[in-house]
Protein backbone atom coordinates (compact mmCIF):
# COMPACT_ATOMS: atom_id res chain seq x y z
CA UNK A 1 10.71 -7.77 16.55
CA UNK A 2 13.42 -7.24 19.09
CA UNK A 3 15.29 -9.27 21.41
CA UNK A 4 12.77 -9.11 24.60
CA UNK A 5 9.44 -9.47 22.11
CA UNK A 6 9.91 -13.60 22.68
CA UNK A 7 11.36 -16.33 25.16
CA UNK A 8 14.28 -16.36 23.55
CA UNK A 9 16.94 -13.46 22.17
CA UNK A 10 16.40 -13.26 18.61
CA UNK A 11 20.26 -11.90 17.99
CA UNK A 12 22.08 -14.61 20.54
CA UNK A 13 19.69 -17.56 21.30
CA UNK A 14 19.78 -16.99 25.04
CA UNK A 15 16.47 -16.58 27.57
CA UNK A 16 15.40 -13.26 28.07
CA UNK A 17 15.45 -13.41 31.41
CA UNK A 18 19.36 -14.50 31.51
CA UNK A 19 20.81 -11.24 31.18
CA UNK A 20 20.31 -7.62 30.19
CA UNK A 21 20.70 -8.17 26.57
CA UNK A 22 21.95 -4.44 26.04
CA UNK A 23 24.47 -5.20 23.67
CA UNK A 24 22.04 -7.11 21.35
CA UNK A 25 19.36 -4.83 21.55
CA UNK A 26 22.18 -2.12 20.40
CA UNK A 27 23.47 -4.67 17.74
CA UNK A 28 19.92 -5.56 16.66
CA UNK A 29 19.11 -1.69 14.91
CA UNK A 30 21.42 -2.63 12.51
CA UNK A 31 21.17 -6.27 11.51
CA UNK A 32 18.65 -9.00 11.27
CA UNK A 33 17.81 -11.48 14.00
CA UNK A 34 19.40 -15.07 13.82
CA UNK A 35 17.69 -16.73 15.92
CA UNK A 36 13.70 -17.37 16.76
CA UNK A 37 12.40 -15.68 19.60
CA UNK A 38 9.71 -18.23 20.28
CA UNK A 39 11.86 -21.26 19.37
CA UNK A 40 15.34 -20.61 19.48
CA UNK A 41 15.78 -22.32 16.46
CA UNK A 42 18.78 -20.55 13.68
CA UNK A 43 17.02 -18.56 11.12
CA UNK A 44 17.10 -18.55 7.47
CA UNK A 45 18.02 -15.16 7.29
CA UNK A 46 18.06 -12.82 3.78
CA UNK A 47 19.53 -9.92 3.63
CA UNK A 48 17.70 -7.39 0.75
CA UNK A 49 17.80 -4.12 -0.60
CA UNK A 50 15.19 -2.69 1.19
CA UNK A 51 15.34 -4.26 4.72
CA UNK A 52 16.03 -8.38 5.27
CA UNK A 53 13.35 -11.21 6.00
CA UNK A 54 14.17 -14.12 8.64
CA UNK A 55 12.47 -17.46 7.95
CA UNK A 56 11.94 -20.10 11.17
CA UNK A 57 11.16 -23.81 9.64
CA UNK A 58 8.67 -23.76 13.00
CA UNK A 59 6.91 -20.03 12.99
CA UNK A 60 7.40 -18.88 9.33
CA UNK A 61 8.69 -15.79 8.15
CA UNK A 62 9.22 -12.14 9.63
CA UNK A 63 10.26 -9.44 7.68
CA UNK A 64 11.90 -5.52 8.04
């Protein structure tokens, strides 16, 4: 999932439609997202060997 996927940014918590979002979608190929893109809520966010999986209380869990 990327930042423009949802309502919300899924690296800063912002609306989509706010701004560009460039730098986040640059920052995003390298790190998981921190925040839910359909809630805005903060993620539980687990970083693993083979990618990282993001947990929202709300929409469950989305993996790498």
């Amino acid at each position: 999932m990327t930042a423009v996927d949802g309502v919300w940014c899924d690296r800063c918590g912002e609306p989509v439609g706010a701004s560009a979002h460039e730098a986040c979608r640059t920052a995003r190929t390298l790190e998981p997202p921190r925040y839910c893109p359909s809630c805005r809520r903060r993620m539980k966010v687990q970083v693993l060997p083979t990618g990282w999986r993001a947990t929202c209380v709300e929409h469950g869990a989305i993996t790498d």
